[in-house]
N, C-alpha and C. Protein backbone atom coordinates (compact mmCIF):
# COMPACT_ATOMS: atom_id res chain seq x y z
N UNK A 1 91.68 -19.70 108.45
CA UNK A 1 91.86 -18.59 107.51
C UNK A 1 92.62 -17.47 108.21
N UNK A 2 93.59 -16.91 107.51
CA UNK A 2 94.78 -15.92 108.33
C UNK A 2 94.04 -14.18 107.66
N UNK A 3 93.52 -13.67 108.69
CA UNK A 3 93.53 -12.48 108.45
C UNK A 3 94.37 -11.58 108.26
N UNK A 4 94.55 -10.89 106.71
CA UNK A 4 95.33 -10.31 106.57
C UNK A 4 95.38 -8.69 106.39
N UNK A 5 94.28 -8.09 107.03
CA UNK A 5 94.03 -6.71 106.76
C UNK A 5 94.91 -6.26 108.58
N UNK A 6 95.17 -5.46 108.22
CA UNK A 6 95.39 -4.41 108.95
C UNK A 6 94.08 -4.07 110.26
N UNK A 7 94.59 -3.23 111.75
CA UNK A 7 93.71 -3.62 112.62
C UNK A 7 92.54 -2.81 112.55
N UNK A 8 93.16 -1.56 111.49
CA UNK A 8 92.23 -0.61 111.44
C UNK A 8 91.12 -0.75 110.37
N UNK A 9 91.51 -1.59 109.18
CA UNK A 9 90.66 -2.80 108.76
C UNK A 9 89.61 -3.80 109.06
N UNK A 10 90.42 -4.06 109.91
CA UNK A 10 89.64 -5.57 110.43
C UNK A 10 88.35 -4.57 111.49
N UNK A 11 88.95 -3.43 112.22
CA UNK A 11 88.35 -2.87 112.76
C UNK A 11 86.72 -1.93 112.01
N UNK A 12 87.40 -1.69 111.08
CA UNK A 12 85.95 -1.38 109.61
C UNK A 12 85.18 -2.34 109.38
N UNK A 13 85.56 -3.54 109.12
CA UNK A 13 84.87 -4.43 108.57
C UNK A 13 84.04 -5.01 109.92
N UNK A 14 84.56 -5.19 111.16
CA UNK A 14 83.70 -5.55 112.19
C UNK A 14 82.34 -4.27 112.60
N UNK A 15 82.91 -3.34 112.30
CA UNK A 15 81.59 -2.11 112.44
C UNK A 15 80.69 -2.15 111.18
N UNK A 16 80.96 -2.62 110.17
CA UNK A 16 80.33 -2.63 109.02
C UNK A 16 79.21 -4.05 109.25
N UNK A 17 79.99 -4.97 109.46
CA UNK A 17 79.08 -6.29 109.58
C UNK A 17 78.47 -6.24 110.85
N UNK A 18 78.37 -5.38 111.79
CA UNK A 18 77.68 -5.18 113.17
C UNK A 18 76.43 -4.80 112.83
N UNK A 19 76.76 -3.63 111.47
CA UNK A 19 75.95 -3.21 111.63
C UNK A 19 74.41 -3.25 110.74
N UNK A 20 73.21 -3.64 110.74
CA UNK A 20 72.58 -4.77 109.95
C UNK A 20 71.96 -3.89 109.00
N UNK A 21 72.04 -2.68 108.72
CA UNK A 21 71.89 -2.04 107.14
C UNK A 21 73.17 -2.21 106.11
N UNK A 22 74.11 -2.60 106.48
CA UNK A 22 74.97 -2.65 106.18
C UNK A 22 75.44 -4.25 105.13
N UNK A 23 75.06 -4.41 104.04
CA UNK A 23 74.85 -5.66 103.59
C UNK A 23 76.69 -6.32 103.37
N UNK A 24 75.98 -7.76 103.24
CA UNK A 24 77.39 -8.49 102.85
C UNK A 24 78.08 -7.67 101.82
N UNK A 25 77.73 -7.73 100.68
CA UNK A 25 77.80 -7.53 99.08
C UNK A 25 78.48 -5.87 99.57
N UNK A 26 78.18 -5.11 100.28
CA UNK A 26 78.80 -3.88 100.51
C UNK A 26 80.33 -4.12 101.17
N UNK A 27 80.80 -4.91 102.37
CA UNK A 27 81.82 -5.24 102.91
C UNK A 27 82.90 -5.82 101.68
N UNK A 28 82.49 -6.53 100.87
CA UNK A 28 83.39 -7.22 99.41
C UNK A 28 83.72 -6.09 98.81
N UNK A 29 82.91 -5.31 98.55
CA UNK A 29 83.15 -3.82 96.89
C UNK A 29 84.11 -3.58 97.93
N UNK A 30 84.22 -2.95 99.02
CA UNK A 30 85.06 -1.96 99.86
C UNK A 30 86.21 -2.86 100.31
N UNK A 31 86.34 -4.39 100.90
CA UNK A 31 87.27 -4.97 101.01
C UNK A 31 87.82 -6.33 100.26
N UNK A 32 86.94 -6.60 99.12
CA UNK A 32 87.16 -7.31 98.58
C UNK A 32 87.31 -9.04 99.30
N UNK A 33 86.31 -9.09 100.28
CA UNK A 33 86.38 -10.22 101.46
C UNK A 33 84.70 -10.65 101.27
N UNK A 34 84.48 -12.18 101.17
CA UNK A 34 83.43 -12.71 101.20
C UNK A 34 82.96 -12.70 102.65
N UNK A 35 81.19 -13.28 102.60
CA UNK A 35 80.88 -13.52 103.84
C UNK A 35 81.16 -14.41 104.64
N UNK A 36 81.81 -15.68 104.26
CA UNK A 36 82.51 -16.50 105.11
C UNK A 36 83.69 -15.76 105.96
N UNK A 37 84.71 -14.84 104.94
CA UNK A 37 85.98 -14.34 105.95
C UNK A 37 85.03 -13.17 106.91
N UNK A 38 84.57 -12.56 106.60
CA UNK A 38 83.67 -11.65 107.12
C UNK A 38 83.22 -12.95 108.23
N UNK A 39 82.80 -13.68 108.53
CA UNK A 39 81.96 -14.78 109.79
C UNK A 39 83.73 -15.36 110.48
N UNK A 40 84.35 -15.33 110.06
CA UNK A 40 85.65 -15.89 110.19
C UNK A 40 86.46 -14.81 111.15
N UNK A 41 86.61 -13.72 110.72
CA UNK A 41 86.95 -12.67 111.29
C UNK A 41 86.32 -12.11 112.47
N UNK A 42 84.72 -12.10 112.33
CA UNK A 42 83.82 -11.71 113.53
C UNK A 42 83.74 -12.77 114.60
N UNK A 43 84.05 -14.07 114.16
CA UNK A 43 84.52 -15.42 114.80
C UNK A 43 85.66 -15.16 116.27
N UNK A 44 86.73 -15.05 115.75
CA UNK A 44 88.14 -14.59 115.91
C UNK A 44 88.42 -13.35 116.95
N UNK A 45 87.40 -12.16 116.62
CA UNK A 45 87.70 -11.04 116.68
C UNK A 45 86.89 -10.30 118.14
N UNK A 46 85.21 -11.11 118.52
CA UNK A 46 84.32 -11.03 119.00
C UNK A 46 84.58 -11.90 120.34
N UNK A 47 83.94 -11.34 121.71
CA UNK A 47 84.22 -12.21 122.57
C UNK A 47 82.81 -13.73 121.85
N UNK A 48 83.23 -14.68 122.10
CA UNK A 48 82.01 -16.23 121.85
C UNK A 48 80.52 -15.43 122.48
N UNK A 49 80.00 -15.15 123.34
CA UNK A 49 78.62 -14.13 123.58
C UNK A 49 78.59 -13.29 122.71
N UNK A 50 79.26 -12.57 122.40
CA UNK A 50 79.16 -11.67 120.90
C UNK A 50 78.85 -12.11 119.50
N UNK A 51 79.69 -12.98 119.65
CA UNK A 51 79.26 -13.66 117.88
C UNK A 51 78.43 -14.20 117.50
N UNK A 52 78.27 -15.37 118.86
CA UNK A 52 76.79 -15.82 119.02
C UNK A 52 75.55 -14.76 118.54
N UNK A 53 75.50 -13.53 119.39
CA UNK A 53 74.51 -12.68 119.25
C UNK A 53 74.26 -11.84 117.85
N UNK A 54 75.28 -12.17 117.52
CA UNK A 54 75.10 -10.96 115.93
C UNK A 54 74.74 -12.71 114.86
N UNK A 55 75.24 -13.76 115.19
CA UNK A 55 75.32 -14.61 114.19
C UNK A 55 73.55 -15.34 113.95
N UNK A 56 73.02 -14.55 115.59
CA UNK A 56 71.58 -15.18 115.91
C UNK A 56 70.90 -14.08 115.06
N UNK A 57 71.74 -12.81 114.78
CA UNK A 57 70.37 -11.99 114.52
C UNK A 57 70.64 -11.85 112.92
N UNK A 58 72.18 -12.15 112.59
CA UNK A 58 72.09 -12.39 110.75
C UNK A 58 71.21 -13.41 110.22
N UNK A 59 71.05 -14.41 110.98
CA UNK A 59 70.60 -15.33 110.56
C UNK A 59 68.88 -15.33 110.54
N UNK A 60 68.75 -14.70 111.53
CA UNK A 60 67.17 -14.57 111.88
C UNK A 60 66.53 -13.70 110.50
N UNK A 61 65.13 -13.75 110.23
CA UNK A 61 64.52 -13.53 109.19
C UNK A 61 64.69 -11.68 109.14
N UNK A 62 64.89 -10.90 110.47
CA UNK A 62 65.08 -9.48 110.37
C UNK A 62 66.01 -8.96 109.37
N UNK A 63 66.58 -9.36 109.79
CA UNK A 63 68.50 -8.83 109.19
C UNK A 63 68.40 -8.83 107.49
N UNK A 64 69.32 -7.89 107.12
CA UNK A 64 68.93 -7.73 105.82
C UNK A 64 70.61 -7.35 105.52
N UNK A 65 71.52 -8.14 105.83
CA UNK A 65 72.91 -8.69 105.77
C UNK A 65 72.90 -9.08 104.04
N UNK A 66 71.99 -9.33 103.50
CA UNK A 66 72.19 -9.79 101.85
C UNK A 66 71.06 -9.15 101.17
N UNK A 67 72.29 -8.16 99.91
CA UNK A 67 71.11 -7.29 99.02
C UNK A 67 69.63 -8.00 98.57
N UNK A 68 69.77 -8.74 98.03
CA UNK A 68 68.59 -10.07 97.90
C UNK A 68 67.75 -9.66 99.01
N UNK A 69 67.66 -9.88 100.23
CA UNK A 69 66.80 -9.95 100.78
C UNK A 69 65.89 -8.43 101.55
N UNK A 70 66.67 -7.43 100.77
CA UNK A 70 66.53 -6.57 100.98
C UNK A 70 65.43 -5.40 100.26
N UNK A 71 65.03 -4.94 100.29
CA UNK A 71 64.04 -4.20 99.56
C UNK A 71 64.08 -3.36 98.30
N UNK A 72 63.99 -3.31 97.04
CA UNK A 72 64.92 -2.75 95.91
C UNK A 72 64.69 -1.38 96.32
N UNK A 73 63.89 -0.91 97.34
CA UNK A 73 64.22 0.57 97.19
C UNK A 73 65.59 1.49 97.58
N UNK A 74 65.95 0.11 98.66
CA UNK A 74 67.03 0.66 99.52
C UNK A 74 68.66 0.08 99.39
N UNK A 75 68.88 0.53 98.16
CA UNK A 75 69.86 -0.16 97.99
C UNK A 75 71.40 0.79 97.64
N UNK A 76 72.04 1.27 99.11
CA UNK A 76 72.57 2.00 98.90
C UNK A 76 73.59 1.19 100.46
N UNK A 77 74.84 1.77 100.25
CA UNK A 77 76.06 1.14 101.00
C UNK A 77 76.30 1.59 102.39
N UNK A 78 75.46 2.98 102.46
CA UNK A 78 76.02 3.64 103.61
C UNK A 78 74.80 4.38 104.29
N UNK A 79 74.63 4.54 105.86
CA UNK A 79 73.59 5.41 106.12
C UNK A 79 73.37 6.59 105.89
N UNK A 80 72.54 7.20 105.72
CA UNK A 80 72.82 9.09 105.53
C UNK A 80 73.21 9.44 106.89
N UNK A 81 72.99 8.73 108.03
CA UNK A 81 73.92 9.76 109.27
C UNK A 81 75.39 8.97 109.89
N UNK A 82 76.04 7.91 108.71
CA UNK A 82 77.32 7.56 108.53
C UNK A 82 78.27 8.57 108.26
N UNK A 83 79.46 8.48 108.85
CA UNK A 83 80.46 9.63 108.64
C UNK A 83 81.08 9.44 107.04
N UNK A 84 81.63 10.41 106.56
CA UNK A 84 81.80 10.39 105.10
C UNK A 84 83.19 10.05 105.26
N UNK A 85 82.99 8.67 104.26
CA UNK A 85 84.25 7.77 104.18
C UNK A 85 85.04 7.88 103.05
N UNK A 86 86.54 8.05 102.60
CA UNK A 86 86.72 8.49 101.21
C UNK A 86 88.27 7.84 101.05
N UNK A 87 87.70 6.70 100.35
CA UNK A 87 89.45 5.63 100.67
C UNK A 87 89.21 4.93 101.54
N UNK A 88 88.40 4.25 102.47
CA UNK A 88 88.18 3.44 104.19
C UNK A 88 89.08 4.52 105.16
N UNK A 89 89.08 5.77 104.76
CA UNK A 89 89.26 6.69 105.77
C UNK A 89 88.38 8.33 106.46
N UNK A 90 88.44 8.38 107.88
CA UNK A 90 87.38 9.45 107.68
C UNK A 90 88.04 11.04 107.13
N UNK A 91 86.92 11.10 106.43
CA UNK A 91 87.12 12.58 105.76
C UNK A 91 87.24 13.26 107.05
N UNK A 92 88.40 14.38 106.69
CA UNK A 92 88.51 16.16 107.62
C UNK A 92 87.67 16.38 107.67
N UNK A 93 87.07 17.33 108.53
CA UNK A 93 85.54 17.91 108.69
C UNK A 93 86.89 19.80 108.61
């Protein structure tokens, strides 16, 4: 699969899927990319010890990588101490 976003892209979407509040279903609305290219990309992109380690902990029963498995209270895209994003760019302060 040929990644076709941009590095500063590809670079969002790897901080987004790092990070495990951060669900699949949120990475698609914002880039319009499933969780396979999302595993494809972190594949590619990650040294092999890296991917391994995030792919051990999506998978593991913690991770809450898919709204589903997630708690209906908390169902929101971004952390409250995430920088304010507006377009996949950071807002001026």
């Amino acid at each position: 699969m040929k990644n076709t976003f941009t590095p500063e892209q590809t670079d969002r979407i790897i901080e987004m899927a790092w990070e495990d509040r951060t669900p699949f279903e949120a990475i698609a609305f914002q880039f319009g990319t499933g969780e396979a290219a999302v595993i494809e990309i972190m594949r590619n992109e990650l040294k092999p010890s890296s991917f391994r380690l995030w792919r051990k902990r999506v998978n593991s029963g913690i991770s809450r990588k898919h709204l589903k498995k997630r708690n209906e209270e908390i169902i929101r895209f971004r952390c409250s101490r995430q920088k304010a994003i507006s377009n996949n760019k950071i807002s001026k302060r």
